[in-house]
Protein backbone atom coordinates (compact mmCIF):
# COMPACT_ATOMS: atom_id res chain seq x y z
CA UNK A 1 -2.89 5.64 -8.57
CA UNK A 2 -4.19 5.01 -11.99
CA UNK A 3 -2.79 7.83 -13.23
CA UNK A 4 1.12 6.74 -12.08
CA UNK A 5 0.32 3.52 -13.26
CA UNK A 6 -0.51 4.11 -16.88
CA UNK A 7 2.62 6.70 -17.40
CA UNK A 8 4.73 3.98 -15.03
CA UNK A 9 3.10 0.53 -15.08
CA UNK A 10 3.24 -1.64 -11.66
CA UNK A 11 1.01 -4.81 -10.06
CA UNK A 12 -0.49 -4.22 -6.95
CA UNK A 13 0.63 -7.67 -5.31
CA UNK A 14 -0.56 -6.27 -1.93
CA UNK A 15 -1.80 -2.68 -0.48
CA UNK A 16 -3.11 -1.39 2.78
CA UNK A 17 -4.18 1.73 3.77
CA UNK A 18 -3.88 2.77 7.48
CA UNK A 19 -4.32 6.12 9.42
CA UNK A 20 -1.07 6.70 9.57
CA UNK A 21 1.28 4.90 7.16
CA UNK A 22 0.70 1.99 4.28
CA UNK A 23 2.29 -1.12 2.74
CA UNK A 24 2.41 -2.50 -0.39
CA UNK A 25 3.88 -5.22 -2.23
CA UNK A 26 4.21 -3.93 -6.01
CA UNK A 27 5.44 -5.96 -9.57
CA UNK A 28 7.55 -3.65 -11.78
CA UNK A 29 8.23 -4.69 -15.36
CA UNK A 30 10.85 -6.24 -16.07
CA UNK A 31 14.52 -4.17 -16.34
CA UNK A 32 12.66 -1.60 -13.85
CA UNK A 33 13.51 -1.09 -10.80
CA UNK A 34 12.25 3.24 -10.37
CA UNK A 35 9.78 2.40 -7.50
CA UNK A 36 11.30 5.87 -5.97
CA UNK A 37 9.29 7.79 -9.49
CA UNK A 38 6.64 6.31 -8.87
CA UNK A 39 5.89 6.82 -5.04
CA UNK A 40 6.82 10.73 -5.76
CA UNK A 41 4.31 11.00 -8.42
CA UNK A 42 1.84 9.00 -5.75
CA UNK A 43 2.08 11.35 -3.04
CA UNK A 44 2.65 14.57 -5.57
CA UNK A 45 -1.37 13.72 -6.76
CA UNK A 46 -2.54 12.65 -4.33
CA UNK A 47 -1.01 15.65 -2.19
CA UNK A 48 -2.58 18.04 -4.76
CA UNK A 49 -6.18 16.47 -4.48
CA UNK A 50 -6.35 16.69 -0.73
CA UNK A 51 -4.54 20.40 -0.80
CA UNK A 52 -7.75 21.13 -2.98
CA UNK A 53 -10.32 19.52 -0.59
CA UNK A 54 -8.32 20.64 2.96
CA UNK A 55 -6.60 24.50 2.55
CA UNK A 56 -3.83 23.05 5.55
CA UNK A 57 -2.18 21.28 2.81
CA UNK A 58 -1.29 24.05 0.32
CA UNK A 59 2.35 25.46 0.51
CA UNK A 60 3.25 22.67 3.10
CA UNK A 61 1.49 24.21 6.41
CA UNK A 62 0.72 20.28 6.62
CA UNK A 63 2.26 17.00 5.95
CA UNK A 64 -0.18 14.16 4.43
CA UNK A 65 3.64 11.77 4.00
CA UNK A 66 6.88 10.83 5.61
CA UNK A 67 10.01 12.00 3.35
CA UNK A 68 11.13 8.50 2.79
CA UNK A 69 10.00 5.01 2.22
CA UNK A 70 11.21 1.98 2.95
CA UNK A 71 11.89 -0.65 -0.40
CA UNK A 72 12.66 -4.25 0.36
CA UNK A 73 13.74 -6.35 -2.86
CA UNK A 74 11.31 -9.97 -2.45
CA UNK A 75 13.94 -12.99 -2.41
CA UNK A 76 12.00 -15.64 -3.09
CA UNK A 77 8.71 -17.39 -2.67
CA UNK A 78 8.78 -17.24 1.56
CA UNK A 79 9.84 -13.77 1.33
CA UNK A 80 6.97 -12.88 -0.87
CA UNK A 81 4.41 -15.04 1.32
CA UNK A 82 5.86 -13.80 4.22
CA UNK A 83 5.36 -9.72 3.54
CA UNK A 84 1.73 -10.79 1.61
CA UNK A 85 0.88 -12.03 4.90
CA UNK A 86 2.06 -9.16 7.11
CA UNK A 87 0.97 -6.33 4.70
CA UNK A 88 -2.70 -7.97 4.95
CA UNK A 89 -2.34 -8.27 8.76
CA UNK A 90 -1.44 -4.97 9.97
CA UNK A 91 -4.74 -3.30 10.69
CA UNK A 92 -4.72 -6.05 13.40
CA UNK A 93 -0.98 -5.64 14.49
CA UNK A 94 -1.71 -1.88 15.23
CA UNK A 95 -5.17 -2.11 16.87
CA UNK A 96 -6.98 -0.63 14.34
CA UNK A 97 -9.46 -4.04 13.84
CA UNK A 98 -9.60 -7.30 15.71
CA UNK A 99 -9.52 -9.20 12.26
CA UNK A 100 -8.45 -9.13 9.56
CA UNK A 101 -11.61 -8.93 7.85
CA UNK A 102 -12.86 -6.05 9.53
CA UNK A 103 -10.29 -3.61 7.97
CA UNK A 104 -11.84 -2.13 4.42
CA UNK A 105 -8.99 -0.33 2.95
CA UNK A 106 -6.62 -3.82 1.96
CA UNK A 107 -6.29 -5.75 -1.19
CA UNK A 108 -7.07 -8.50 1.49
CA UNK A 109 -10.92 -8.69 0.08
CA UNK A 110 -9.74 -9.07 -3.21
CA UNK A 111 -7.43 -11.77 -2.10
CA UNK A 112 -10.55 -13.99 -0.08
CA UNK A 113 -12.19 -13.55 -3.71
CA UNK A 114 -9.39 -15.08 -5.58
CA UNK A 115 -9.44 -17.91 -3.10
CA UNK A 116 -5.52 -16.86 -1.49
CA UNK A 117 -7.17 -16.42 2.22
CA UNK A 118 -10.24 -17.17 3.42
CA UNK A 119 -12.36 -14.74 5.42
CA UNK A 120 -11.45 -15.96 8.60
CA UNK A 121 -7.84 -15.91 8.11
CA UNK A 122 -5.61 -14.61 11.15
CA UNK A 123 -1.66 -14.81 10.85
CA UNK A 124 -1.49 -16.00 14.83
């Protein structure tokens, strides 16, 4: 990630990490819209990290990500606050944790430090 973000700056608004897919929530600069450069140099890394750790991965014998992604443009304030919300609450909406709180791989934590949610925080 740090490495696509210093060739190709972004913010990380909002990230989590699940088993089997992710969201995030991402600030381009301004006049840039390439989020598609950036997710292929993502997944190209980190494809070539795990392909050295896991010998399945080399030459494509297995997939580590889906072809495509989905991109959603953020309209406005209630848009953004809306996809914050359900980006942080996913682990829950798939089963994976029973709160929020439980799940380790979200910028969630870093938003209960910066005061945004508090720990006990639940979208329902």
């Amino acid at each position: 990630m740090a490495t696509v973000k210093a060739s190709r700056p972004f913010q990380i608004n909002a990230w989590v990490v699940l088993p089997d897919h992710l969201h995030a929530i991402w600030t381009l600069p301004d006049n840039d819209s390439d989020y598609s450069t950036r997710w292929r140099e993502i997944k190209k890394l980190f494809t070539k990290s795990v392909s050295r750790i896991d010998k399945r991965f080399i030459m494509g014998k297995g997939m580590v990500w889906q072809d495509r992604f989905w991109e959603h443009t953020i309209r406005d304030e209630r848009d953004f606050k809306h996809h914050f919300d359900y980006v942080h609450f996913n682990p829950v909406k798939h089963g994976w944790v029973e709160r929020v709180v439980d799940w380790p791989y979200s910028s969630f934590h870093r938003e209960v430090k910066r005061g945004i949610y508090h720990p006990s925080w639940n979208l329902y």
